[in-house]
C-alpha atoms as a PDB file:
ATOM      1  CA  UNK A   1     -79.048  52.693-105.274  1.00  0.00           C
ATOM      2  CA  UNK A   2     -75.837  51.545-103.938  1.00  0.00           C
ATOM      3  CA  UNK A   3     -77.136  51.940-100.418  1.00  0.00           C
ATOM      4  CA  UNK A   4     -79.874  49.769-100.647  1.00  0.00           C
ATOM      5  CA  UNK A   5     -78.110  47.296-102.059  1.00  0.00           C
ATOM      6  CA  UNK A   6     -75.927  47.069 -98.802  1.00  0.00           C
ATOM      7  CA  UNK A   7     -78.826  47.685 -96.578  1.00  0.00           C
ATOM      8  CA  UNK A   8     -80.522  43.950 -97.994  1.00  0.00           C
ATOM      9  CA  UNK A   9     -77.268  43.051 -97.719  1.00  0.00           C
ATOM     10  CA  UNK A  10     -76.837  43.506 -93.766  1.00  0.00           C
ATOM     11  CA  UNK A  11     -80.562  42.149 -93.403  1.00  0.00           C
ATOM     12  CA  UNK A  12     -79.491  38.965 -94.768  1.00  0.00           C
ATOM     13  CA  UNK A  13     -76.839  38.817 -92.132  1.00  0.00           C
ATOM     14  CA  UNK A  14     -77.300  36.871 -88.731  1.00  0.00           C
ATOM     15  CA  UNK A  15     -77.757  39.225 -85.699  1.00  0.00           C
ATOM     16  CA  UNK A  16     -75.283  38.515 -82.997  1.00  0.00           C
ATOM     17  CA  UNK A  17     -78.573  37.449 -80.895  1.00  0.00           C
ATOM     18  CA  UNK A  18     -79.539  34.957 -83.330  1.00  0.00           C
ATOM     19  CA  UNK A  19     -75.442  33.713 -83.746  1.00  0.00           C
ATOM     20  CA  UNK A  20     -75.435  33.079 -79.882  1.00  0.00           C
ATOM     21  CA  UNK A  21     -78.982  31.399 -80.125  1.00  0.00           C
ATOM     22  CA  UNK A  22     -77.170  29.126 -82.872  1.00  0.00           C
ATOM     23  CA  UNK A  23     -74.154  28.607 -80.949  1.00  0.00           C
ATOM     24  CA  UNK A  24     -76.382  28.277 -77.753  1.00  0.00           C
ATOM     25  CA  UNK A  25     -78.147  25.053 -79.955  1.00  0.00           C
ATOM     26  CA  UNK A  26     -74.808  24.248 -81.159  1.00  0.00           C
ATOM     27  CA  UNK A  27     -73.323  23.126 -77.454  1.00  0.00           C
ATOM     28  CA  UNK A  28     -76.519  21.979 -76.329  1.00  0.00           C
ATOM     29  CA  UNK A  29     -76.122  19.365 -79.056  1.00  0.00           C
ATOM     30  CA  UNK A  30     -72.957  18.440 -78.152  1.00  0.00           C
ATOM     31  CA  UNK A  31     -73.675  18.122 -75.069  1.00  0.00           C
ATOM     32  CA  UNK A  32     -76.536  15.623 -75.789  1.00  0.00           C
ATOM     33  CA  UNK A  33     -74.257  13.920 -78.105  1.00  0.00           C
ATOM     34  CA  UNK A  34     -71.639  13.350 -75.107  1.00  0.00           C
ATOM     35  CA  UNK A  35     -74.234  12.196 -72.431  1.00  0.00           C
ATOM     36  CA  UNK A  36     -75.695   9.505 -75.075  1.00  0.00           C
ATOM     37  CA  UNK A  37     -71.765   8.845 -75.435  1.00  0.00           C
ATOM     38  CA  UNK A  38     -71.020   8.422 -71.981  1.00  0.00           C
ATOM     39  CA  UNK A  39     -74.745   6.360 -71.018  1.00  0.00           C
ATOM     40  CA  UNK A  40     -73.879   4.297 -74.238  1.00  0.00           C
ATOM     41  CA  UNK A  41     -70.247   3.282 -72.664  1.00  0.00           C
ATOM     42  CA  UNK A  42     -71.692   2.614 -69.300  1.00  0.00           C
ATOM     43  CA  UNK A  43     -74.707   0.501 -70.322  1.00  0.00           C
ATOM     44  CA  UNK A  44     -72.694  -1.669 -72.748  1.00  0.00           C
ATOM     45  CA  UNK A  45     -70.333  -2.034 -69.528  1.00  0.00           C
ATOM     46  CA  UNK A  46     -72.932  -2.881 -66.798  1.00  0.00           C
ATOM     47  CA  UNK A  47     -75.238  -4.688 -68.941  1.00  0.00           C
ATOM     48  CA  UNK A  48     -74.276  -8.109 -67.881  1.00  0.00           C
ATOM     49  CA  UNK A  49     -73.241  -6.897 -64.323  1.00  0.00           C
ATOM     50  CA  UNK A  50     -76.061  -7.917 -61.969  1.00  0.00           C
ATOM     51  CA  UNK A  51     -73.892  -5.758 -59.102  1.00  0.00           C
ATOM     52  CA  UNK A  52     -74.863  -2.558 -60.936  1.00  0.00           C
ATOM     53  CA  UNK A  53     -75.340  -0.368 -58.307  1.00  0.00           C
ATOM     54  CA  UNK A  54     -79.427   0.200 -57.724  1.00  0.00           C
ATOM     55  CA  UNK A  55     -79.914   3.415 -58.763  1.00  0.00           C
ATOM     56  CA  UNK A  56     -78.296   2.435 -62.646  1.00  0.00           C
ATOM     57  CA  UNK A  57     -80.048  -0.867 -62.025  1.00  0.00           C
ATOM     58  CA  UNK A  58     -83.595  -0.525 -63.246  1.00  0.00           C
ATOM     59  CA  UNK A  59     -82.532   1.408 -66.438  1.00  0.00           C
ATOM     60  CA  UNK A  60     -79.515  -1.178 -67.418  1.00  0.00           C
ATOM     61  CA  UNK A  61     -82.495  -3.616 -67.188  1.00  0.00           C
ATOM     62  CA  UNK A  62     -84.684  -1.568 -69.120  1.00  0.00           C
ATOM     63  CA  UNK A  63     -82.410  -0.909 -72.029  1.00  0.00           C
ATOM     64  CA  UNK A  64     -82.023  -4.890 -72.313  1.00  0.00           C
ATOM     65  CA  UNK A  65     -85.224  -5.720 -72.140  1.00  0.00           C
ATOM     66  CA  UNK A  66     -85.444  -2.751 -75.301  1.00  0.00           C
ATOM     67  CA  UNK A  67     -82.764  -3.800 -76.830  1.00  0.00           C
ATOM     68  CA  UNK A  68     -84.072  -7.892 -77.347  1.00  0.00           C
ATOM     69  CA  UNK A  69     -87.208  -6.113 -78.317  1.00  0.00           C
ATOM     70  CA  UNK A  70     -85.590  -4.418 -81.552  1.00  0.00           C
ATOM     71  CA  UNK A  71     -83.537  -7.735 -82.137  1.00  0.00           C
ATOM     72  CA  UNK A  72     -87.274  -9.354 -82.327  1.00  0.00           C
ATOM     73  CA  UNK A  73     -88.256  -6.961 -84.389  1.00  0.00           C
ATOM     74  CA  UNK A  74     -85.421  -6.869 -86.708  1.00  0.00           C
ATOM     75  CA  UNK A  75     -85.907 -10.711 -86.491  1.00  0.00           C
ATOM     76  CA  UNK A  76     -89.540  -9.864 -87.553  1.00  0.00           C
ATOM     77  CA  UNK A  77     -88.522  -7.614 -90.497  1.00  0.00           C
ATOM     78  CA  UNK A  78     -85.905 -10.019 -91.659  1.00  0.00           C
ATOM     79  CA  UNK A  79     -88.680 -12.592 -92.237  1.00  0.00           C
ATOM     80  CA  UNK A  80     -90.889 -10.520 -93.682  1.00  0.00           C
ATOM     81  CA  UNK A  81     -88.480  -9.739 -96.760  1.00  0.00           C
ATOM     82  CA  UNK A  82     -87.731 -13.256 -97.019  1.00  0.00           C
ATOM     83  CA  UNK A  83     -84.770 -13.551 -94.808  1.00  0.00           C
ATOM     84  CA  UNK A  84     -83.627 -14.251 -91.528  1.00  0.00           C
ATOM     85  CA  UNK A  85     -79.917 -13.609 -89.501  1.00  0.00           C
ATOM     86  CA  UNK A  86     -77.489 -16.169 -88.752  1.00  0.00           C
ATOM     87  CA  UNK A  87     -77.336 -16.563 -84.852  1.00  0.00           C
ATOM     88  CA  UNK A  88     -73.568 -17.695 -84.866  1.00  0.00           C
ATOM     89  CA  UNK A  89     -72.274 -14.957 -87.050  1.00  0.00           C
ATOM     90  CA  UNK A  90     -75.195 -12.155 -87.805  1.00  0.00           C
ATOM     91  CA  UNK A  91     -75.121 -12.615 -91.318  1.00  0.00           C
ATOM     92  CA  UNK A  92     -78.289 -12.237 -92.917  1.00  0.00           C
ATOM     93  CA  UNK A  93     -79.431 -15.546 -94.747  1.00  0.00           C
ATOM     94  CA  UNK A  94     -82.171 -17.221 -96.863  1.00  0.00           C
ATOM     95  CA  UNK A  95     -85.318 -17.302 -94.227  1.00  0.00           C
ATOM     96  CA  UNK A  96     -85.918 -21.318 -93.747  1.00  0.00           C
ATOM     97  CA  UNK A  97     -81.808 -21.662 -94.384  1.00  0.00           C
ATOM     98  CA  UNK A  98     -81.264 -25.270 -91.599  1.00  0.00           C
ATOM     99  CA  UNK A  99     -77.139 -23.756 -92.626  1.00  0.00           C
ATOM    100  CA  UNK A 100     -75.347 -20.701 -92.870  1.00  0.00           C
ATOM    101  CA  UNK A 101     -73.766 -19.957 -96.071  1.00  0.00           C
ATOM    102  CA  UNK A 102     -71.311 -17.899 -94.670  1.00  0.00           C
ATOM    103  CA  UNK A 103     -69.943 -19.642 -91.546  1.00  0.00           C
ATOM    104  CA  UNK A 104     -71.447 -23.022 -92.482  1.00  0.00           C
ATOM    105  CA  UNK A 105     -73.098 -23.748 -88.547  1.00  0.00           C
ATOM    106  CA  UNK A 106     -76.598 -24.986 -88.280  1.00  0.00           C
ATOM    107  CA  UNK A 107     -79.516 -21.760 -88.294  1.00  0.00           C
ATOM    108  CA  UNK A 108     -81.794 -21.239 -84.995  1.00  0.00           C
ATOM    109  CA  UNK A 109     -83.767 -23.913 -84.551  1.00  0.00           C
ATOM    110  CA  UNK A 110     -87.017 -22.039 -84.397  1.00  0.00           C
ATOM    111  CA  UNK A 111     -86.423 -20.178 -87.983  1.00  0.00           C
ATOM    112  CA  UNK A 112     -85.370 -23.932 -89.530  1.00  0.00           C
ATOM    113  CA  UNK A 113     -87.819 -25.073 -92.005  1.00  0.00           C
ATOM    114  CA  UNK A 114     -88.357 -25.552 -95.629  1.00  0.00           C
ATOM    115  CA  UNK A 115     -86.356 -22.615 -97.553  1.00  0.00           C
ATOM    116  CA  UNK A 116     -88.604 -20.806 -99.691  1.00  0.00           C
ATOM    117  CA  UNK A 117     -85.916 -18.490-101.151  1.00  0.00           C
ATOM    118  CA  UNK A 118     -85.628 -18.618-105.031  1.00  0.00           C
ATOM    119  CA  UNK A 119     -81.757 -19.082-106.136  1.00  0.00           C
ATOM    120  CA  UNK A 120     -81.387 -18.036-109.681  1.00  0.00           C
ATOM    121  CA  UNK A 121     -77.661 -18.581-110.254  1.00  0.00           C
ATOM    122  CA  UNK A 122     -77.984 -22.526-111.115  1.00  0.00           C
ATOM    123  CA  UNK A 123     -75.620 -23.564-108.363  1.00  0.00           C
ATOM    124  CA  UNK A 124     -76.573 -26.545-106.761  1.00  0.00           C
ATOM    125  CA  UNK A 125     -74.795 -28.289-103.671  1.00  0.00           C
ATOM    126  CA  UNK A 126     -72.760 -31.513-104.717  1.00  0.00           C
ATOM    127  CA  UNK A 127     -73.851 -32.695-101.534  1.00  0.00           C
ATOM    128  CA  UNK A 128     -77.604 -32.690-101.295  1.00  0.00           C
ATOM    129  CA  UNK A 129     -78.503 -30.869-104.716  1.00  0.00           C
ATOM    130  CA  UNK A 130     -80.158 -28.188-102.521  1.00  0.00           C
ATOM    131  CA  UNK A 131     -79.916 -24.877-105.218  1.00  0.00           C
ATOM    132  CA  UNK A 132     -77.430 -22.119-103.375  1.00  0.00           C
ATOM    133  CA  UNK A 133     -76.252 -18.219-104.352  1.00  0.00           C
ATOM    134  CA  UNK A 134     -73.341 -17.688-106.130  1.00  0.00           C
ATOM    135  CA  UNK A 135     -71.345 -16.089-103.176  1.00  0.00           C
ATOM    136  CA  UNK A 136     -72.265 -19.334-100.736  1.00  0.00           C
ATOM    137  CA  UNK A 137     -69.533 -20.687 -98.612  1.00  0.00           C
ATOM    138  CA  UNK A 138     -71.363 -23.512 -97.217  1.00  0.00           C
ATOM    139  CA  UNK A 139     -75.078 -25.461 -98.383  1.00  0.00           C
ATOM    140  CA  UNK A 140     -77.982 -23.777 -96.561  1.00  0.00           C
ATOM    141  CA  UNK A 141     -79.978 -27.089 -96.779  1.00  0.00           C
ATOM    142  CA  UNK A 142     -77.005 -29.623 -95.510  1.00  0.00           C
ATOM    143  CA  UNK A 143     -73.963 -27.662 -94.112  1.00  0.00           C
ATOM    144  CA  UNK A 144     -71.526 -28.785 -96.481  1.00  0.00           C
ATOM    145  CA  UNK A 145     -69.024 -26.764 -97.851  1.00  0.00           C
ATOM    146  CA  UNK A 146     -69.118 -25.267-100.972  1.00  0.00           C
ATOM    147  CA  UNK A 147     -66.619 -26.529-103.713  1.00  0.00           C
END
């Protein structure tokens, strides 16, 4: 009995083809992981260089174009749950929000518009009377800093 006990055992095991397939995967990984590393450094460098040399040229210019398409998107998604991202400091806001209650500067003017956020803390601005969150720095309706 004790010998088929250790014969499942050994089965179990990894054979030493299947622990260099794994450590084949392993380093190909790696590898991957380095050349996104090292395409990720050189983009974020070149990106605003328009004397990239021509062979990196048309990919730099790619990855920008892709890269104001997920901001859009994000943008997109943002709105869609009712909020929208500060321009001047990326913090995500009230959608409709003319201020930032974070930073206090004035919101993109093509999200501006009538907030339709609800604000259940009771807070109002001493300002304008516009409600605002507890946390608020600054009145998303008039700018004005919170007291």
């Amino acid at each position: 009995m004790a010998q088929k006990i250790g014969f499942l055992k050994k089965a179990n095991e990894p054979t030493e083809l299947e622990r260099t397939e794994q450590n084949i995967a392993q380093v190909e990984g790696e590898i991957q992981q380095r050349v996104y590393q090292l395409g990720q450094l050189f983009y974020e460098e070149n990106k605003a260089n328009e004397n990239v040399d021509s062979k990196y040229y048309s990919l730099v210019d790619t990855i920008a174009k892709l890269e104001l398409n997920r901001i859009g998107f994000y943008k997109n998604k943002l709105r869609l749950q009712g909020q929208m991202m500060c321009e001047n400091c990326g913090t995500v806001i009230p959608y409709g929000s003319i201020f930032c209650n974070s930073c206090g500067k004035r919101a993109d003017e093509r999200e501006a518009g009538n907030s339709s956020a609800a604000v259940g803390s009771g807070r109002k601005c001493a300002k304008c009377g516009a409600p605002m969150e507890e946390d608020s720095l600054f009145c998303v309706s008039c700018g004005a800093k919170a007291n």
